[in-house]
C-alpha atoms as a PDB file:
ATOM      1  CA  UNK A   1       0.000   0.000   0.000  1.00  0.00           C
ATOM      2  CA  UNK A   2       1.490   3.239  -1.154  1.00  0.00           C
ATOM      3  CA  UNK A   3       1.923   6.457   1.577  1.00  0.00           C
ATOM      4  CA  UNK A   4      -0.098   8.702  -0.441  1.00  0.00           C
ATOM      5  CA  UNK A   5      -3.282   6.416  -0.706  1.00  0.00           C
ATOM      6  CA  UNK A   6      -3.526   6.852   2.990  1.00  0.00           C
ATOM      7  CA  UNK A   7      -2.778  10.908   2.911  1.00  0.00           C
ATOM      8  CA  UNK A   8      -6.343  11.135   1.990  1.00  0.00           C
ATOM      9  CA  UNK A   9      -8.600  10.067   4.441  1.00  0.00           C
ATOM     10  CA  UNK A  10      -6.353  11.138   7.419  1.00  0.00           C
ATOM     11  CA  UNK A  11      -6.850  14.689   5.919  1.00  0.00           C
ATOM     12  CA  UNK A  12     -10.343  14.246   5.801  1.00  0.00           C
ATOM     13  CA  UNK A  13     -10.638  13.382   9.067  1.00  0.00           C
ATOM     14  CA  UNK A  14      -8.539  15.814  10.632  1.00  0.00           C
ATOM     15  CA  UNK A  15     -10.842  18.706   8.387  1.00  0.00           C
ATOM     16  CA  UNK A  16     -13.883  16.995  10.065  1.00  0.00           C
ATOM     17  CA  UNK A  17     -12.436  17.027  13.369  1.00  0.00           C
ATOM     18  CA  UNK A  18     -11.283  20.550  13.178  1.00  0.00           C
ATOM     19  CA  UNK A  19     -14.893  21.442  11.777  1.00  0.00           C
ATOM     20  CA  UNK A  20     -16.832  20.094  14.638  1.00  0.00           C
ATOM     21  CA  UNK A  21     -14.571  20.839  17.197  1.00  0.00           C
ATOM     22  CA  UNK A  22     -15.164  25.213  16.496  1.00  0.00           C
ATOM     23  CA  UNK A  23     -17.965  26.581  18.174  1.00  0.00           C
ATOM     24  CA  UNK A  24     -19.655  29.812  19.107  1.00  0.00           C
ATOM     25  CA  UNK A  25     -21.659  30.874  21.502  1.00  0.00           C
ATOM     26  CA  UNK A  26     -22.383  33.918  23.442  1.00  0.00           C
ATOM     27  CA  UNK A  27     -22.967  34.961  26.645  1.00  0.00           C
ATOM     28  CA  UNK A  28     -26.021  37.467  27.306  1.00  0.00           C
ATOM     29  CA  UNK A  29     -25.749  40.478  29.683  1.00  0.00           C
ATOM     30  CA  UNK A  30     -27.529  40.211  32.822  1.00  0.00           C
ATOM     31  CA  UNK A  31     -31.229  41.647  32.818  1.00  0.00           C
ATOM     32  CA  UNK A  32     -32.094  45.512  33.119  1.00  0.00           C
ATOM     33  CA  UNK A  33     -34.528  44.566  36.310  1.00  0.00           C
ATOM     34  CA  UNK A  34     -31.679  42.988  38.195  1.00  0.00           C
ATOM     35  CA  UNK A  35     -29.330  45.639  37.621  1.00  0.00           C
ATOM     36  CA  UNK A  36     -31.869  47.923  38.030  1.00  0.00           C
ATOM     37  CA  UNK A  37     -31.476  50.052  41.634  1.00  0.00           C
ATOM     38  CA  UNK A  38     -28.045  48.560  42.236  1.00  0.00           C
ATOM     39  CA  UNK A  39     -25.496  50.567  43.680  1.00  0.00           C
ATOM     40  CA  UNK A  40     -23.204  48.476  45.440  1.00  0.00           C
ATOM     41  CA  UNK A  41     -21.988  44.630  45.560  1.00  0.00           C
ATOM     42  CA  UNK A  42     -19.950  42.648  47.869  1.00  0.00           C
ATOM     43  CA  UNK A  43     -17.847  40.089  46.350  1.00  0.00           C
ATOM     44  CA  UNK A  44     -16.572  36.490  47.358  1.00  0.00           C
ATOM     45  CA  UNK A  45     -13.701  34.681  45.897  1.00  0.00           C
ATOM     46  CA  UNK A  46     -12.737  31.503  45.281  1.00  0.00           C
ATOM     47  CA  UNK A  47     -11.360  28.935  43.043  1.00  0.00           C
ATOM     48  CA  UNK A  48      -8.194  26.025  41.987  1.00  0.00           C
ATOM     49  CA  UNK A  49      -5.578  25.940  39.439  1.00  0.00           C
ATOM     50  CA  UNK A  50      -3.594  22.920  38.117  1.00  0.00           C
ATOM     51  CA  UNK A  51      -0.255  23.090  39.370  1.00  0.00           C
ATOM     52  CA  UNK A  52       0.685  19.224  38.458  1.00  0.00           C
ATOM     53  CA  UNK A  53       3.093  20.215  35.277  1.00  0.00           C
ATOM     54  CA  UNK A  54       4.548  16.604  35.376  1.00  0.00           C
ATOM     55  CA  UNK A  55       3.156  15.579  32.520  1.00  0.00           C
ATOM     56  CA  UNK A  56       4.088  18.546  30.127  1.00  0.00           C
ATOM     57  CA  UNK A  57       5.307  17.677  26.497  1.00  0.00           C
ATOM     58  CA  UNK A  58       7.168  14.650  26.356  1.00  0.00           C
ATOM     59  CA  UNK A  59      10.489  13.568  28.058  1.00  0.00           C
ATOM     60  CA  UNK A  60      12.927  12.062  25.386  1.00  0.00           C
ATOM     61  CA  UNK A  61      12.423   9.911  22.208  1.00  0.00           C
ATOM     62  CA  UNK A  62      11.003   6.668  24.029  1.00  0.00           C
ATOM     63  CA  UNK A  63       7.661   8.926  26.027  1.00  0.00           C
ATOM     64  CA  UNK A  64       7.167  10.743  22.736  1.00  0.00           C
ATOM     65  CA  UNK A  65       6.928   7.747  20.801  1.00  0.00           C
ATOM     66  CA  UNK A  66       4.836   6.446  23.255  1.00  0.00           C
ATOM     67  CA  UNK A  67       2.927   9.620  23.480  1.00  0.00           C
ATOM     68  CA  UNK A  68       2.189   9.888  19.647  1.00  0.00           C
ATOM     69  CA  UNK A  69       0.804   6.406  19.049  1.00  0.00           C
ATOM     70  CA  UNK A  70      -1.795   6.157  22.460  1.00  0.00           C
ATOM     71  CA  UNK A  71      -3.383   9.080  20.523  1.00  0.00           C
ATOM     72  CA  UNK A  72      -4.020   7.320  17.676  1.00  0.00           C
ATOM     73  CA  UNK A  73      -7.808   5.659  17.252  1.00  0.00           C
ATOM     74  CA  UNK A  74      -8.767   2.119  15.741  1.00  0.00           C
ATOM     75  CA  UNK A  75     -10.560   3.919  12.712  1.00  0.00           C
ATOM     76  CA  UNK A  76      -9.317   1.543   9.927  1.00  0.00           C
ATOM     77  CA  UNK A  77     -11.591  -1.429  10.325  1.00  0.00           C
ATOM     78  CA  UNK A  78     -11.113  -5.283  10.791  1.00  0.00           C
ATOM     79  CA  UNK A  79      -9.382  -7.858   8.826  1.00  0.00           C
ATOM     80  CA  UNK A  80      -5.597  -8.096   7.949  1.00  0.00           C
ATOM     81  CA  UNK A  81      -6.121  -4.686   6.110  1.00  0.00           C
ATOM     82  CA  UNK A  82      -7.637  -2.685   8.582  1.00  0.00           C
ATOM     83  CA  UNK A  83      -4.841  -4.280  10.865  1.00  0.00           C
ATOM     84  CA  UNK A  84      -1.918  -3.289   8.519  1.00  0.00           C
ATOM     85  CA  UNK A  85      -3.055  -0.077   7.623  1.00  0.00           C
ATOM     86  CA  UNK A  86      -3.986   0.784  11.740  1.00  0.00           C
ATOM     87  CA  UNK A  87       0.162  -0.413  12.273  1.00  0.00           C
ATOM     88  CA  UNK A  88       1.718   1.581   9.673  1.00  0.00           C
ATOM     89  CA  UNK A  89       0.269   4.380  10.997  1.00  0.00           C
ATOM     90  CA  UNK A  90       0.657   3.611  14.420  1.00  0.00           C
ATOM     91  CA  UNK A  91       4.644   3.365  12.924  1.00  0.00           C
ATOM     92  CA  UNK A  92       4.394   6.428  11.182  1.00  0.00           C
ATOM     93  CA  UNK A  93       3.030   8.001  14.395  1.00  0.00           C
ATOM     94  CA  UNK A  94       5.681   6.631  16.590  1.00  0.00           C
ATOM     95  CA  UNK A  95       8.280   8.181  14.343  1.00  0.00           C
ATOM     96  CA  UNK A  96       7.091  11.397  14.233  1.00  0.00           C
ATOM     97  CA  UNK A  97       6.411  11.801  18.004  1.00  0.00           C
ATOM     98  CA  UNK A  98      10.481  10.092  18.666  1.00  0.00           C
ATOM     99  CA  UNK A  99      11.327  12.849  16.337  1.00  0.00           C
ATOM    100  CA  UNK A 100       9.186  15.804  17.726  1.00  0.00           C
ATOM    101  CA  UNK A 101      10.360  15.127  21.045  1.00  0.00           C
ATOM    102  CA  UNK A 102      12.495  17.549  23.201  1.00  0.00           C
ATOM    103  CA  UNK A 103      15.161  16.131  25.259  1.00  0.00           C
ATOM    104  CA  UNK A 104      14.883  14.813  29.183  1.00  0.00           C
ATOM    105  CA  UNK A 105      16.845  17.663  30.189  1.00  0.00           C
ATOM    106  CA  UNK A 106      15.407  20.079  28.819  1.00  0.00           C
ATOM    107  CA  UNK A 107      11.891  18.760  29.646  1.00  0.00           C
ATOM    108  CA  UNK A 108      12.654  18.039  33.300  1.00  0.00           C
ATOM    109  CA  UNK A 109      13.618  22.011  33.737  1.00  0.00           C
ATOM    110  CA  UNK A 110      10.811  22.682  31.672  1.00  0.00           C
ATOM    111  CA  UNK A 111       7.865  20.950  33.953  1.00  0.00           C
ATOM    112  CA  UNK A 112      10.026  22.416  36.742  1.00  0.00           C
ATOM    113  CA  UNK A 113       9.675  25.859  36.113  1.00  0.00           C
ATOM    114  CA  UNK A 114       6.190  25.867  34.749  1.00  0.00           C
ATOM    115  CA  UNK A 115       4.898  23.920  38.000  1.00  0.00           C
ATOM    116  CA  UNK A 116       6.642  26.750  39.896  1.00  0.00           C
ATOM    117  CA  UNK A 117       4.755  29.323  38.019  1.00  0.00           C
ATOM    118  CA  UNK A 118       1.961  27.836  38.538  1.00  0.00           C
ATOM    119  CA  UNK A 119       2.583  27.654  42.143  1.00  0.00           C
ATOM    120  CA  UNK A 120       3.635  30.804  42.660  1.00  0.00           C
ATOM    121  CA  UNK A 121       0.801  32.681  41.464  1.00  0.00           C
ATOM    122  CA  UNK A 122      -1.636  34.190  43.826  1.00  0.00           C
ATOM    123  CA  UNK A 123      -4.050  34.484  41.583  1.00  0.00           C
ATOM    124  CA  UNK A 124      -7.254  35.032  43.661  1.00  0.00           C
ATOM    125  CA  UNK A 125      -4.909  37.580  45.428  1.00  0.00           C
ATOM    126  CA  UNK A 126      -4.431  38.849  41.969  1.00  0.00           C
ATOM    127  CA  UNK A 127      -7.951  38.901  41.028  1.00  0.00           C
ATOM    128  CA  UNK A 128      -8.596  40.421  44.833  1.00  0.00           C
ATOM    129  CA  UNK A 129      -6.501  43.731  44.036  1.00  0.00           C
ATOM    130  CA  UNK A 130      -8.177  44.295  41.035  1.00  0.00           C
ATOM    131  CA  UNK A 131     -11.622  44.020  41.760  1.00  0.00           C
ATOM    132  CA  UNK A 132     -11.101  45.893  44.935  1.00  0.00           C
ATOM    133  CA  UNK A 133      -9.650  49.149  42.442  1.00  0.00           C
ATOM    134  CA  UNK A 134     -11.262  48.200  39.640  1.00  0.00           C
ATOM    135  CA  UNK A 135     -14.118  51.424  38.457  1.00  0.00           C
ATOM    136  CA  UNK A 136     -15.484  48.757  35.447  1.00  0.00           C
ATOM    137  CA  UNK A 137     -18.931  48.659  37.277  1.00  0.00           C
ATOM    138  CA  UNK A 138     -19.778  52.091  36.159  1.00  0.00           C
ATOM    139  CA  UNK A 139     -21.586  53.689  39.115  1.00  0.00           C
ATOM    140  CA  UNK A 140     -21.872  50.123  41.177  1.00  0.00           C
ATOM    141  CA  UNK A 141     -19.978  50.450  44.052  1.00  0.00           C
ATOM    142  CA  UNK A 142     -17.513  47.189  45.274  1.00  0.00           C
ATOM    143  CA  UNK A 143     -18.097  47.385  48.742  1.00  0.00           C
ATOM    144  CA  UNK A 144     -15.696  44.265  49.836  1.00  0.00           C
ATOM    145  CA  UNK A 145     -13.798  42.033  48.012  1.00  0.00           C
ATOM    146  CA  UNK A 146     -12.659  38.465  50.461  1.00  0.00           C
ATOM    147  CA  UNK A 147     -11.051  35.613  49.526  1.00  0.00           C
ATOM    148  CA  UNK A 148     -12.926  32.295  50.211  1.00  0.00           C
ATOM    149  CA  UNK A 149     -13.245  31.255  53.484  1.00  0.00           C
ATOM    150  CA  UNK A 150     -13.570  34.441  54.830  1.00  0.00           C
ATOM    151  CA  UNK A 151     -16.619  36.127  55.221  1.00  0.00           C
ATOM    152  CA  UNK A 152     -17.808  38.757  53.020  1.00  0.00           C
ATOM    153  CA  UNK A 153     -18.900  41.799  54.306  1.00  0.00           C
ATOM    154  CA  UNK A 154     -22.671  43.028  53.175  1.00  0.00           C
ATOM    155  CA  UNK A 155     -22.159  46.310  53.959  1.00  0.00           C
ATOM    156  CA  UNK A 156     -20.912  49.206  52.270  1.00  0.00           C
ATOM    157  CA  UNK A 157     -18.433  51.885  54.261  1.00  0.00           C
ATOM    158  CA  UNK A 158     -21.218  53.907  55.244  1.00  0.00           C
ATOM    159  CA  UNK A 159     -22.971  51.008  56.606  1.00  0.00           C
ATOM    160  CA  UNK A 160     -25.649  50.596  54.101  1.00  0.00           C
ATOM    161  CA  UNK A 161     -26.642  46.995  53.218  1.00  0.00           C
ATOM    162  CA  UNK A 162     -25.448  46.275  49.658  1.00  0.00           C
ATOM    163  CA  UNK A 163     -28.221  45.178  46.929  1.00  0.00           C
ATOM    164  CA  UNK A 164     -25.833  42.207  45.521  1.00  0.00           C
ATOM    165  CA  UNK A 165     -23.560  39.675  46.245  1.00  0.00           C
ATOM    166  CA  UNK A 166     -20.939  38.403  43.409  1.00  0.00           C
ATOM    167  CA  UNK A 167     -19.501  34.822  44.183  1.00  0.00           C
ATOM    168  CA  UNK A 168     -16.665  33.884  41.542  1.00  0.00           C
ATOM    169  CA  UNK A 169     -15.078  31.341  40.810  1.00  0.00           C
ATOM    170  CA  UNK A 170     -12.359  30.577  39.347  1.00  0.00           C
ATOM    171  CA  UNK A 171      -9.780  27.544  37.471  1.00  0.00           C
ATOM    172  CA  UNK A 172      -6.108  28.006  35.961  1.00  0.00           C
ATOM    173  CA  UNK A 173      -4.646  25.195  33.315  1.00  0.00           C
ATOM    174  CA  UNK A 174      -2.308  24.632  30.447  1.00  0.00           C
ATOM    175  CA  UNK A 175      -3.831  24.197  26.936  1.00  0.00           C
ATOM    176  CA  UNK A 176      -2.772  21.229  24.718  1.00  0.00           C
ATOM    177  CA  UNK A 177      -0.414  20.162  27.975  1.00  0.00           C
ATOM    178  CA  UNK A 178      -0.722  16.325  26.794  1.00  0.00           C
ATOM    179  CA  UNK A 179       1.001  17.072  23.292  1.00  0.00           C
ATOM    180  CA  UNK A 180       4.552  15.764  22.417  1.00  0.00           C
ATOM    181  CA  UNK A 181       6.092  19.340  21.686  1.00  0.00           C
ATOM    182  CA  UNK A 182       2.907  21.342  22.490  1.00  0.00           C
ATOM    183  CA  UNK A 183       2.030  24.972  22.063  1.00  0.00           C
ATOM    184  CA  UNK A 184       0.840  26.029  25.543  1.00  0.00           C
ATOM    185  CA  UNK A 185      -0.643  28.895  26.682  1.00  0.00           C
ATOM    186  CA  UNK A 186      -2.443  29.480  29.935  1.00  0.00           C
ATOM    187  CA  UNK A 187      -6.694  29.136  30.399  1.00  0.00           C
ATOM    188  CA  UNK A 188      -8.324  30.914  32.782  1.00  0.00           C
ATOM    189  CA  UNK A 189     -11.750  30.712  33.710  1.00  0.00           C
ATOM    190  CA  UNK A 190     -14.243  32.779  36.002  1.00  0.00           C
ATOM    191  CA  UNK A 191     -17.517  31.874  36.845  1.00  0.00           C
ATOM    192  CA  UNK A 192     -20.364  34.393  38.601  1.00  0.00           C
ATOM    193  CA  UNK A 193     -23.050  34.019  40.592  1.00  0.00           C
ATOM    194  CA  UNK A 194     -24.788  37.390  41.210  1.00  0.00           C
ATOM    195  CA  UNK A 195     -27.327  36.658  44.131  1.00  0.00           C
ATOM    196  CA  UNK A 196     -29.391  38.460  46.678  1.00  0.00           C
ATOM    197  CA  UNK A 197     -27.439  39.364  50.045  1.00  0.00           C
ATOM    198  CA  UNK A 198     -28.940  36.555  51.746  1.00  0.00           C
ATOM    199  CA  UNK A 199     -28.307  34.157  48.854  1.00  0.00           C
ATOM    200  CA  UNK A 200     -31.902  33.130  48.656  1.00  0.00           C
ATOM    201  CA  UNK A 201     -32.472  34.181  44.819  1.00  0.00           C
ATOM    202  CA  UNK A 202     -30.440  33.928  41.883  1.00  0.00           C
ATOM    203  CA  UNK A 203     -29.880  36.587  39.097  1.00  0.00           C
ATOM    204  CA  UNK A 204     -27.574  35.954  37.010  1.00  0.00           C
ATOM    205  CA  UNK A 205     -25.007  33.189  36.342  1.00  0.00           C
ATOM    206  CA  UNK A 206     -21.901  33.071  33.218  1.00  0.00           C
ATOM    207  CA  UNK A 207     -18.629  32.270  32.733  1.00  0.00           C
ATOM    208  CA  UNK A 208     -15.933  33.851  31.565  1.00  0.00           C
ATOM    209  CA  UNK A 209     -12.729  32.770  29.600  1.00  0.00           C
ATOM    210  CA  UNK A 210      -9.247  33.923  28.810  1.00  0.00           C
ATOM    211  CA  UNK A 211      -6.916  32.838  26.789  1.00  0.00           C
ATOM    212  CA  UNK A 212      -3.290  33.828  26.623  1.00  0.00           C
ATOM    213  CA  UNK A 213      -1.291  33.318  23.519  1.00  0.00           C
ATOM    214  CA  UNK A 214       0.543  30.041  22.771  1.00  0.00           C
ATOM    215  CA  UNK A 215       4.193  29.469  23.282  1.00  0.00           C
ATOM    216  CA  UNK A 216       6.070  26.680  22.371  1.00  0.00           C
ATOM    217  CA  UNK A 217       6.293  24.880  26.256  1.00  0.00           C
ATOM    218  CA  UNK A 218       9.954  25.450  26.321  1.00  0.00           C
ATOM    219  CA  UNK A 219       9.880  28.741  25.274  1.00  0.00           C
ATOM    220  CA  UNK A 220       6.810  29.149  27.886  1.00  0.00           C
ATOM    221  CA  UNK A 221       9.078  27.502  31.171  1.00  0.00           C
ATOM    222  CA  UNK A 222      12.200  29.605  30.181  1.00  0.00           C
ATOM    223  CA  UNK A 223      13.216  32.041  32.950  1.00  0.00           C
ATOM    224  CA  UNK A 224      11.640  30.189  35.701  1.00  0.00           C
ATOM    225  CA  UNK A 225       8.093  30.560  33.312  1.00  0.00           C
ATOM    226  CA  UNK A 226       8.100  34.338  32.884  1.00  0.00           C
ATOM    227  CA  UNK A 227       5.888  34.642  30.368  1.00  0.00           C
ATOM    228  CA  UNK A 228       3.378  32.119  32.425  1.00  0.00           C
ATOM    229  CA  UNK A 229       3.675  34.202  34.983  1.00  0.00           C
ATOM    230  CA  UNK A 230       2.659  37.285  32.517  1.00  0.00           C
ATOM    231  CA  UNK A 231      -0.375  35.575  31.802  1.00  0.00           C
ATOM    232  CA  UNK A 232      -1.569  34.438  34.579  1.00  0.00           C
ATOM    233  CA  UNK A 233      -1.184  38.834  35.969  1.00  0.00           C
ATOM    234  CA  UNK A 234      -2.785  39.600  32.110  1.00  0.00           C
ATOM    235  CA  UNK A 235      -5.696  36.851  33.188  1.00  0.00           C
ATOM    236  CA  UNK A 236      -6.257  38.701  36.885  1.00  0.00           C
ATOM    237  CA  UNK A 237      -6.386  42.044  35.207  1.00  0.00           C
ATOM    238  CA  UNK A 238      -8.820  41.140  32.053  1.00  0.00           C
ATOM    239  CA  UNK A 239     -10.814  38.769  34.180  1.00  0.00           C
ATOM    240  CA  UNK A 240     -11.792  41.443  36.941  1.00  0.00           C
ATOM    241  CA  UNK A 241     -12.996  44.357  34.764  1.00  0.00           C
ATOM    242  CA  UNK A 242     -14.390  41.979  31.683  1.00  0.00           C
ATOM    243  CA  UNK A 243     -16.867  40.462  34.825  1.00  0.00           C
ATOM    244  CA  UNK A 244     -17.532  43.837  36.441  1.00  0.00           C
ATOM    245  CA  UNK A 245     -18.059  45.444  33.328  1.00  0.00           C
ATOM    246  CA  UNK A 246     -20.175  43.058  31.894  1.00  0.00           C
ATOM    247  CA  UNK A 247     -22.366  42.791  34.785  1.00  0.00           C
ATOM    248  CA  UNK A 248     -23.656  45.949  34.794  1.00  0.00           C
ATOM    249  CA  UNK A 249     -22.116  48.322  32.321  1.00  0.00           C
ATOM    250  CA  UNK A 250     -22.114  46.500  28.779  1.00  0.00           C
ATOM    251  CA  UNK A 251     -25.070  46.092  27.202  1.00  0.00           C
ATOM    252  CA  UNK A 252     -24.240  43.764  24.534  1.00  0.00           C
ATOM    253  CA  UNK A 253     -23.492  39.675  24.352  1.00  0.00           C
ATOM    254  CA  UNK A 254     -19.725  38.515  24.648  1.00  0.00           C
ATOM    255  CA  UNK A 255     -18.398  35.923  21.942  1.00  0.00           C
ATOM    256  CA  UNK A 256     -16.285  32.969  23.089  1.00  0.00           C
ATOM    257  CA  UNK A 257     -14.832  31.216  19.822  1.00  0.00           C
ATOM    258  CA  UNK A 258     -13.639  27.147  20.563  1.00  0.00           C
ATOM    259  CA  UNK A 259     -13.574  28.190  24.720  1.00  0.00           C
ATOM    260  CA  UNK A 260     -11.639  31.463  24.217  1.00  0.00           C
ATOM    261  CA  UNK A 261     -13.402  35.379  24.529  1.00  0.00           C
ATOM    262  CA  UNK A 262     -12.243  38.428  22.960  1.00  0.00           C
ATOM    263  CA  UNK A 263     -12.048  41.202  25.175  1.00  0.00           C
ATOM    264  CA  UNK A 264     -10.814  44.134  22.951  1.00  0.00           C
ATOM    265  CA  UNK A 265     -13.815  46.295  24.092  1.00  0.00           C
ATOM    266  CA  UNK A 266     -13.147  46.839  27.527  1.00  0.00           C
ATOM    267  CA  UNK A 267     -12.577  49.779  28.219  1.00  0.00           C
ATOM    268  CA  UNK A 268      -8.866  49.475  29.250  1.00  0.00           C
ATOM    269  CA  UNK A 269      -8.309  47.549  25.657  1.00  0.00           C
ATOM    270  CA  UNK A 270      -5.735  49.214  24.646  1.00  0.00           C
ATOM    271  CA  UNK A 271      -3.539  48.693  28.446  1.00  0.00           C
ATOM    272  CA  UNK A 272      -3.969  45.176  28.932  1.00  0.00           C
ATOM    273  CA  UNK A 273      -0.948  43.590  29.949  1.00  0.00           C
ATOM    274  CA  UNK A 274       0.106  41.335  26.779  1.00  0.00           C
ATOM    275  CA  UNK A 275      -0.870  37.617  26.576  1.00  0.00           C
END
């Protein structure tokens, strides 16, 4: 069986893949009656982040080999054809990924210093500062910002109740981590809750996602994972105002394209810290 016979139909399928796997949807701004009368929120923070970089790119010829074929499918059918055809690829795979991968050195101080980006980062202090400063919520007041478990205040600093209470929540990971030589770049996620003070009714409930720009992996762990650590500040400072903003300033839906959002209209757009 010739190479190029097979060229076909694992083009096709990739094209399929790639078609099915892009989406868009939006997210709709909260309702005009439950931002109507609101002039100040508390806010409650919370959230993880995956810190385990162990398994970032792959460690020498042998994982990446490894690596390469457990991601290929049985698609090929039965018989002695199906079988040969479902080998030579699973050959041609093995090759690729042996070739593709970086060495053990440079992969062991690779997962090193991305874990200890990862670690390092405060991000719901990060997120904290930023809400607490932020002026995204127009003419909303943030009363209190707390970090999860301590209690959030529902009172503003003259004493007044507030009218809303924002829990968010949050989760950090590494994109295409489980490549041979991936691109990664740092997801971050927010979700909100906007509720009454006594957290008896709901209003409002979305998600929010950033995306910061993929880097090669080594590239991303270099200098202890600087530009991780970018991202994950860029993240903190996009997340806070793109939530506050939305909530009860912009009136119009946000896009999120395959599980990233563009947040070029914010109104600090053209001062976010670079992805």
């Amino acid at each position: 069986m010739k190479i190029g016979r097979l060229a076909a139909p694992l083009v096709a399928i990739a094209t399929v893949a790639s078609a099915c796997s892009s989406r868009t949807f939006e997210i709709n701004p909260m309702s005009e009656s439950a931002r109507a009368s609101v002039s100040s929120v508390s806010i409650e923070l919370s959230g993880s982040k995956l810190v385990d970089a162990s398994g970032v790119g792959a460690r020498g010829t042998d994982e990446g080999a490894r690596r390469s074929t457990s991601q290929i499918p049985r698609m090929y059918g039965g018989g002695l054809v199906g079988l040969g055809v479902h080998m030579l690829v699973k050959g041609m795979a093995a090759a690729t990924g042996a070739a593709a991968a970086q060495p053990e050195l440079v992969v062991d101080e690779t997962r090193g210093n991305l874990q200890s980006a990862m670690q390092d980062a405060d991000f719901a202090e990060l997120m904290r500062a930023r809400l607490t400063s932020s002026k995204a919520a127009g003419a909303v007041q943030v009363a209190a910002v707390v970090v999860s478990p301590a209690t959030v205040p529902l009172l503003d600093a003259s004493g007044t109740p507030v009218n809303q209470l924002i829990t968010l929540d949050y989760r950090l990971l590494l994109h295409n981590a489980d490549q041979v030589n991936p691109s990664v770049g740092l997801v971050a996620r927010v979700t909100a809750r906007v509720l009454s003070p006594d957290r008896k009714r709901l209003f409002y409930r979305a998600t929010w996602t950033y995306c910061g720009e993929q880097h090669n992996f080594v590239q991303m762990g270099t200098s202890n994972g600087a530009i991780l650590r970018q991202q994950t500040d860029g993240a903190a400072f996009v997340l806070a105002e793109a939530v506050l903003y939305d909530l009860y300033v912009n009136k119009k839906p946000r896009k999120e394209t395959n599980g990233c959002m563009d947040f070029s209209d914010l109104p600090s757009a053209g001062s976010q810290p670079k992805a």
